[in-house]
Protein backbone atom coordinates (compact mmCIF):
# COMPACT_ATOMS: atom_id res chain seq x y z
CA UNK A 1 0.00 0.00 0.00
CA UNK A 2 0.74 3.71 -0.30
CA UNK A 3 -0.45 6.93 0.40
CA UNK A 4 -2.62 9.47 -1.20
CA UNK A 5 -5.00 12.60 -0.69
CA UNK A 6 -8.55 11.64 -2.12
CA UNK A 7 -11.98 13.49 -1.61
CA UNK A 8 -15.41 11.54 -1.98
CA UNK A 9 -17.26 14.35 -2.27
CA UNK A 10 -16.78 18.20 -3.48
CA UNK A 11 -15.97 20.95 -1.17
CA UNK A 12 -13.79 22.67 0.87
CA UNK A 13 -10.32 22.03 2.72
CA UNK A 14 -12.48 19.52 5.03
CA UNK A 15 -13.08 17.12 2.50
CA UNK A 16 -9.30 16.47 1.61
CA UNK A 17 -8.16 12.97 3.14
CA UNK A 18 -4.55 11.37 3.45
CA UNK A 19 -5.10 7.79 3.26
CA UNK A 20 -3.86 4.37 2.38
CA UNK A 21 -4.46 3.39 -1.26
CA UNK A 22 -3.09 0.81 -3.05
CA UNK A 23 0.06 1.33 -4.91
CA UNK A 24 0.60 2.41 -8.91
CA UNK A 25 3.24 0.67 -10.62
CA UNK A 26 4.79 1.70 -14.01
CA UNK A 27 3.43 -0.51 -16.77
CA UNK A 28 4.84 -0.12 -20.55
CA UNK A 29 5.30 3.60 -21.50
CA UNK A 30 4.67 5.04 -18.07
CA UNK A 31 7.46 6.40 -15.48
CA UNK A 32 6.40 5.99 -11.39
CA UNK A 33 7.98 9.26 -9.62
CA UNK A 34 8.58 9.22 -6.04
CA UNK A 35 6.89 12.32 -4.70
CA UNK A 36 9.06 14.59 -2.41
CA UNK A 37 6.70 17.82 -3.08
CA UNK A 38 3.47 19.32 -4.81
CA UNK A 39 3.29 23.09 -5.54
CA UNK A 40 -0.76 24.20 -4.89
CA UNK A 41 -2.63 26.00 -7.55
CA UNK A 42 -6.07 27.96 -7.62
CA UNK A 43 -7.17 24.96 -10.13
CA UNK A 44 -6.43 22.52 -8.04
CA UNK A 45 -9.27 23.75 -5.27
CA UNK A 46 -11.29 24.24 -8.12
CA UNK A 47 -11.11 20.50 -9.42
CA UNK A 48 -12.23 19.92 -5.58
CA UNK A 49 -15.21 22.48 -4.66
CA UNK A 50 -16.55 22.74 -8.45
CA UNK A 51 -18.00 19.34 -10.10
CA UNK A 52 -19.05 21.52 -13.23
CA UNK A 53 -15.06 22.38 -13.16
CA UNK A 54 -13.85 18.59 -12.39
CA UNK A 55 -16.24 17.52 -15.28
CA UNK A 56 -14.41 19.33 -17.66
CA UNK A 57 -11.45 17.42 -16.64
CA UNK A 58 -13.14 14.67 -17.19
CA UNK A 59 -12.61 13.84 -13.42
CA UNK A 60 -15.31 12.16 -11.03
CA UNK A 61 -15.66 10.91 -7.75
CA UNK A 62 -13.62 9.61 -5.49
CA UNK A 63 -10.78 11.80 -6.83
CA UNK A 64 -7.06 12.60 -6.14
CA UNK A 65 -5.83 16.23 -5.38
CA UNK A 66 -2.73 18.09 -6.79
CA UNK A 67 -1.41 18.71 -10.25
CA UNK A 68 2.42 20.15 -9.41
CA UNK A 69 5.06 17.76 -8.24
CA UNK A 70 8.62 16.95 -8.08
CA UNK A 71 10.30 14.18 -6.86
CA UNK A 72 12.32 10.96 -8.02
CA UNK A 73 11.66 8.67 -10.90
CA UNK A 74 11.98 4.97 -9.46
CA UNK A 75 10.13 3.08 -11.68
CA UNK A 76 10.18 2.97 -15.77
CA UNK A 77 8.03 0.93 -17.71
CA UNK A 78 8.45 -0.93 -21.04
CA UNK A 79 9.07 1.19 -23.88
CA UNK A 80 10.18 4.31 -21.95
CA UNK A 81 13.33 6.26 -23.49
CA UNK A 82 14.93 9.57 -21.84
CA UNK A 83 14.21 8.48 -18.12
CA UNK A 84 16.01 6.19 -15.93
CA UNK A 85 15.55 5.29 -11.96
CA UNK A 86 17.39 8.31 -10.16
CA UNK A 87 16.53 10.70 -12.07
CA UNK A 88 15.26 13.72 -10.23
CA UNK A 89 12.28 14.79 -12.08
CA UNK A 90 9.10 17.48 -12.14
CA UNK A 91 5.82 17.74 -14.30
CA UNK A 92 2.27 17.59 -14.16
CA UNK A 93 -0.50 15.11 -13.29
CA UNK A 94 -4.04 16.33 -12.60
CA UNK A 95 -6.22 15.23 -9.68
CA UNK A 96 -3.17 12.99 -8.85
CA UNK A 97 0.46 14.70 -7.70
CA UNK A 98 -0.18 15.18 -3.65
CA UNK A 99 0.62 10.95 -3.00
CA UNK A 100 3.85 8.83 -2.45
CA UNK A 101 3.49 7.92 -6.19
CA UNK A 102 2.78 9.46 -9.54
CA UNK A 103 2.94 7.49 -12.43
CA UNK A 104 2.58 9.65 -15.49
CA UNK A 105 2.68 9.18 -19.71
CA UNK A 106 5.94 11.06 -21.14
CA UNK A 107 4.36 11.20 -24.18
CA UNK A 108 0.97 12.89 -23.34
CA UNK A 109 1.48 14.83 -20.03
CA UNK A 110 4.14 17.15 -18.18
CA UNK A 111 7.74 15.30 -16.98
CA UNK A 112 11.13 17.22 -17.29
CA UNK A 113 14.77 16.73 -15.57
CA UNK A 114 14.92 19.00 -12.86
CA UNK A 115 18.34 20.57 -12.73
CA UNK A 116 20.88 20.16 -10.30
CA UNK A 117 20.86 23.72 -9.13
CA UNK A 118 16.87 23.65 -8.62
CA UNK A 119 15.54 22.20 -5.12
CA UNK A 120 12.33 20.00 -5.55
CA UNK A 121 10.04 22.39 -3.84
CA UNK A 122 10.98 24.70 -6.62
CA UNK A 123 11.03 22.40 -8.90
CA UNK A 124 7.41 21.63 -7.80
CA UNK A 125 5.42 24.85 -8.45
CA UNK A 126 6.48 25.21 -12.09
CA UNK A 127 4.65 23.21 -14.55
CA UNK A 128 0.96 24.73 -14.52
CA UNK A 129 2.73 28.47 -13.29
CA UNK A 130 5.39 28.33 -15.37
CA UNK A 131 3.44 27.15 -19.16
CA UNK A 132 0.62 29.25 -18.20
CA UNK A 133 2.83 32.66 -17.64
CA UNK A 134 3.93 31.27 -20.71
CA UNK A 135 1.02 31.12 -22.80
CA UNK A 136 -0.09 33.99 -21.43
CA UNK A 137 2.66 35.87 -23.33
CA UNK A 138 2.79 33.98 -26.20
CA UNK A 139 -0.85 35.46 -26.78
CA UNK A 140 -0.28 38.60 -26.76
CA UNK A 141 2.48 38.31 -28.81
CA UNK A 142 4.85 40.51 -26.46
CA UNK A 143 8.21 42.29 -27.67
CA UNK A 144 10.76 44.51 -26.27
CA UNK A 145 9.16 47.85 -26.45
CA UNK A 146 6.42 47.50 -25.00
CA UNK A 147 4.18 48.39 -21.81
CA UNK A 148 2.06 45.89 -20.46
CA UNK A 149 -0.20 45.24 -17.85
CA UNK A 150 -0.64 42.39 -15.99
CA UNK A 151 -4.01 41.91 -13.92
CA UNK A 152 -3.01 39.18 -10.58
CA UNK A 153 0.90 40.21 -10.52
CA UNK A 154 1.72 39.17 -7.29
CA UNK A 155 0.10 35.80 -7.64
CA UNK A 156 1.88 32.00 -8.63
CA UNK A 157 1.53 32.77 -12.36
CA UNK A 158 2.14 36.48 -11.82
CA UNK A 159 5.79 36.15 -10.42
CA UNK A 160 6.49 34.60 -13.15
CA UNK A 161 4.76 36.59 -15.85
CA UNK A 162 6.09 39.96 -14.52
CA UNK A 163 9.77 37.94 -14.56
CA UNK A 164 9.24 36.99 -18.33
CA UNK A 165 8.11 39.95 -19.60
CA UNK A 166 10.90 42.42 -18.20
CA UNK A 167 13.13 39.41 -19.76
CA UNK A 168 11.74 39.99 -22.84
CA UNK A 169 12.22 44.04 -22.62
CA UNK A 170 8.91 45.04 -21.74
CA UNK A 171 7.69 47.42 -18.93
CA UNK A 172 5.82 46.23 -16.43
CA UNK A 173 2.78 47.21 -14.63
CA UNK A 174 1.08 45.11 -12.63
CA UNK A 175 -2.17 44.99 -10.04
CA UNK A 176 -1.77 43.62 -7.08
CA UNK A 177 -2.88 45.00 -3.55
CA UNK A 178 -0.85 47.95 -2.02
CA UNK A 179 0.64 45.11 0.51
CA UNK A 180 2.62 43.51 -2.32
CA UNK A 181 4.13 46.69 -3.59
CA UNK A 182 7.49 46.47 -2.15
CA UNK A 183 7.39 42.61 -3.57
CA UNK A 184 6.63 43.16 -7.06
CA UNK A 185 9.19 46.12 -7.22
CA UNK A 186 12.23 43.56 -6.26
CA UNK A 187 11.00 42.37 -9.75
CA UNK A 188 11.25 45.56 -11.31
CA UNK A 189 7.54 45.87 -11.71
CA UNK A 190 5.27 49.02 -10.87
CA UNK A 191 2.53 48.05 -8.85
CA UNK A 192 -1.27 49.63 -8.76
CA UNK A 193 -3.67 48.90 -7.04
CA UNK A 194 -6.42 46.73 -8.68
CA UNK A 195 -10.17 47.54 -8.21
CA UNK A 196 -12.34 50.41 -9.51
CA UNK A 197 -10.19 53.08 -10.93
CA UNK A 198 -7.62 50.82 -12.53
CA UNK A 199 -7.93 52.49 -15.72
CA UNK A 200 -7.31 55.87 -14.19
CA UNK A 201 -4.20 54.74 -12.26
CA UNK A 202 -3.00 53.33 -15.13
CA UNK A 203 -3.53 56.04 -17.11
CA UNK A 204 -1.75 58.25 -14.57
CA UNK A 205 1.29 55.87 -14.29
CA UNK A 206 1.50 55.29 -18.53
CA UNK A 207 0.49 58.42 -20.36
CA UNK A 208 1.95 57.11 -23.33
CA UNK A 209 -0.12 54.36 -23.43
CA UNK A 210 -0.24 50.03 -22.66
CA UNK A 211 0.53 48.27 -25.58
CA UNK A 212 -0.34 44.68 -24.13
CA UNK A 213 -1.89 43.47 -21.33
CA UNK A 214 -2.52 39.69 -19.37
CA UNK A 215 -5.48 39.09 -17.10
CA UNK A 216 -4.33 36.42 -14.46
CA UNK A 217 -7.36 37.25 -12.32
CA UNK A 218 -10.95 37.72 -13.80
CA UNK A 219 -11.36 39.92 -16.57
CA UNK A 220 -10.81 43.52 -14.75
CA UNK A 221 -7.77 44.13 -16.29
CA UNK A 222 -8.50 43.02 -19.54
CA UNK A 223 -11.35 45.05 -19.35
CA UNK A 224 -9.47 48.53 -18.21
CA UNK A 225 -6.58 47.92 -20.89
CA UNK A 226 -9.55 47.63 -23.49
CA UNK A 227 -10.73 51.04 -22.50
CA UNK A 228 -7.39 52.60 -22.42
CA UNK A 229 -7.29 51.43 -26.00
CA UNK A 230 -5.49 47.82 -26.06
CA UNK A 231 -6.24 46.36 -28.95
CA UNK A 232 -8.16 43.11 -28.30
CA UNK A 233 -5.66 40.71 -30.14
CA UNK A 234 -3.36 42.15 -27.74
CA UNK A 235 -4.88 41.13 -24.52
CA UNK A 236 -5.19 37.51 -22.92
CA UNK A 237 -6.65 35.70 -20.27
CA UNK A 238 -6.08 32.67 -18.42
CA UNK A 239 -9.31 32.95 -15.82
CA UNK A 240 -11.84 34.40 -17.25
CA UNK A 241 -13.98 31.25 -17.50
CA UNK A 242 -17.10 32.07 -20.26
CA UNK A 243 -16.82 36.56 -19.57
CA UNK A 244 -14.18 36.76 -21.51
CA UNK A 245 -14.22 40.44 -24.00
CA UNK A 246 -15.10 39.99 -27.48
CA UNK A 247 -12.29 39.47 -28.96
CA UNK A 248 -9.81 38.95 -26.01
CA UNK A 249 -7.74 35.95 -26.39
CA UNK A 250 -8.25 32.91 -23.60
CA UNK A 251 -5.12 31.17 -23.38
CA UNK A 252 -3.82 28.87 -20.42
CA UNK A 253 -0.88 26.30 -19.59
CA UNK A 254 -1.97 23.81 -22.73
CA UNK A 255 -1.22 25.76 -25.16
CA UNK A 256 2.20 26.81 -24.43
CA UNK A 257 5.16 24.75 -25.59
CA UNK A 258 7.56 22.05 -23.33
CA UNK A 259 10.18 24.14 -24.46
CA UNK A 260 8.82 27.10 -22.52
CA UNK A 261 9.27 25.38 -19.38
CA UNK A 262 12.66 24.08 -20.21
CA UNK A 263 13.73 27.41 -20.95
CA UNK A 264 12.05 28.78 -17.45
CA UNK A 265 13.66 26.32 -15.84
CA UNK A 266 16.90 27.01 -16.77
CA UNK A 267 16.49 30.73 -16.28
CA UNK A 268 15.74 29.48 -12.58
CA UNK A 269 19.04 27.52 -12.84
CA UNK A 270 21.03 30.02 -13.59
CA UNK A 271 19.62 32.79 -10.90
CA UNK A 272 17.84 34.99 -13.39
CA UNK A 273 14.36 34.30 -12.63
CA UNK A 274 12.93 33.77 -8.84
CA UNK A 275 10.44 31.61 -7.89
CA UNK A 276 9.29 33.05 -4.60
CA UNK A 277 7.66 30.21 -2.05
CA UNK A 278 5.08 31.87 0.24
CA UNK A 279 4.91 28.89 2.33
CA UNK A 280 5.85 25.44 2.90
CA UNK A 281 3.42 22.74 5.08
CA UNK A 282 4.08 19.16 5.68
CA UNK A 283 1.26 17.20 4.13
CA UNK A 284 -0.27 16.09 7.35
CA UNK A 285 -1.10 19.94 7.01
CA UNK A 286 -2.48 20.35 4.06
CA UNK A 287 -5.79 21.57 4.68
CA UNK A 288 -4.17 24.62 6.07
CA UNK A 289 -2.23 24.92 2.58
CA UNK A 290 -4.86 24.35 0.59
CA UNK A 291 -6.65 27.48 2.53
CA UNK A 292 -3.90 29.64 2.56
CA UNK A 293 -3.76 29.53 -1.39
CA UNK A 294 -7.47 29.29 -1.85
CA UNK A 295 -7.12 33.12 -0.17
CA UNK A 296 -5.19 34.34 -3.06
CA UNK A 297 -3.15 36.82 -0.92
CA UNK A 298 -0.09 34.68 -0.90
CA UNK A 299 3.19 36.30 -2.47
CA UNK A 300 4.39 33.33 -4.81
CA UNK A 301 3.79 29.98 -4.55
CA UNK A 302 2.70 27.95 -1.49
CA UNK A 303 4.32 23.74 -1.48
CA UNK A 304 3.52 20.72 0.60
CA UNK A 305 6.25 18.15 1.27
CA UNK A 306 6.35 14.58 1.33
């Protein structure tokens, strides 16, 4: 037997569970990754409060919790090139990454070589952060130049965002609440304060103009850069669920490349991009993580160990 969180039912924090299941092995073309840690994301709450949400991940009940992990790959099945037993490894597995085990497909979802100079609770929070700050970009089309404005800066996705954008030459404006100020300006990014007004501010701060902006949060932002005269091709979301603007481009973590997250992660590797961790629980604590993140005032990325 091993270990895993589970839920039979939807809800809150209180329905999470660590219990005994019985334990995945790698069969042909899977790899079997011991878990060591599992970044949290707003999705993964989602997938366990929301059935309309967990139906369109084709989940059902009883479920697993957790997409994020890192850890060490001690099992490879029949058929399975580029991994080998020792490997120290990170990815993605819906409904499935908070557990002693993950056994995951190479060849259809998330698994990359974590880097020596990367630690595993790191390593952890960047597969659904890391594509979808991404994508996010990739939307919009962003270039060195310009002035954006990103809506949820302070969040998981935002740290990295705001990183990726000044990387690529743009300015940086981002909403956050006045609390995170001081944080987001360690990234060279100047903060304002999100809520009604935001056009205003922004104009105030830019009165040149945005050329781009990203909505990590809800559709306020996208809907302030549109009336400061973004064009809509040059906006994105990643939250926005069915409100998003005509003509506002939806976008999230599936639609960015493997190579984005290579390239992310060895930015991390080499000290030019941060991943900041908010906080770090033991999983016999995890309801506690799961409602610190679910609060959305966390500055980076909150991690449970195994």
């Amino acid at each position: 037997m091993s270990r895993a969180v589970v839920h039979e039912t939807f809800g809150g924090p209180e329905v999470l569970r660590w219990r005994e299941v019985p334990e995945p092995h790698a069969e042909a073309g899977r790899v079997r990754v011991r878990v060591t840690a599992a970044g949290l994301n707003p999705m993964d709450w989602a997938l366990t409060s929301t059935p309309s949400v967990a139906e369109r991940f084709g989940l059902s009940l009883p479920a697993g919790f957790g997409t994020d992990f890192a850890g060490v790959v001690d099992e490879v099945g029949e058929g399975v090139s580029g991994f080998a037993v020792g490997d120290r490894v990170h990815g993605g597995a819906i409904a499935r990454a908070v557990a002693d085990f993950v056994v995951v497909d190479p060849a259809t979802e998330w698994l990359f070589r974590t880097p020596d100079e990367v630690g595993d609770e790191v390593a952890s929070t960047l597969s659904v952060a890391g594509l979808t700050a991404a994508a996010a970009l990739a939307a919009i089309d962003l270039k060195d130049g310009d002035t954006v404005l990103v809506g949820g800066a302070a969040g998981g996705v935002g740290v990295l965002t705001v990183q990726l954008a000044r990387r690529a030459g743009a300015r940086v404006i981002g909403t956050a609440s006045e609390g995170t100020f001081g944080f987001l300006r360690e990234f060279g990014v100047e903060p304002v304060t999100y809520g009604p007004g935001l056009e205003d501010r922004v104009r105030a701060l830019a009165p040149d103009g945005v050329s781009a902006a990203t909505d990590l949060f809800g559709t306020e932002t996208a809907e302030a850069a549109l009336a400061l005269g973004v064009p809509a091709e040059r906006i994105s979301t990643i939250a926005a669920g069915t409100d998003v603007p005509a003509g506002v481009r939806p976008t999230g973590g599936f639609q960015a490349r493997p190579e984005d997250l290579e390239r992310i992660t060895a930015a991390i590797a080499a000290g030019e991009i941060t991943v900041p961790i908010a906080a770090t629980f033991p999983v016999e604590r995890l309801r506690e993580a799961v409602q610190l993140q679910a609060g959305r005032h966390v500055h980076g990325k909150v991690v449970v160990t195994l």
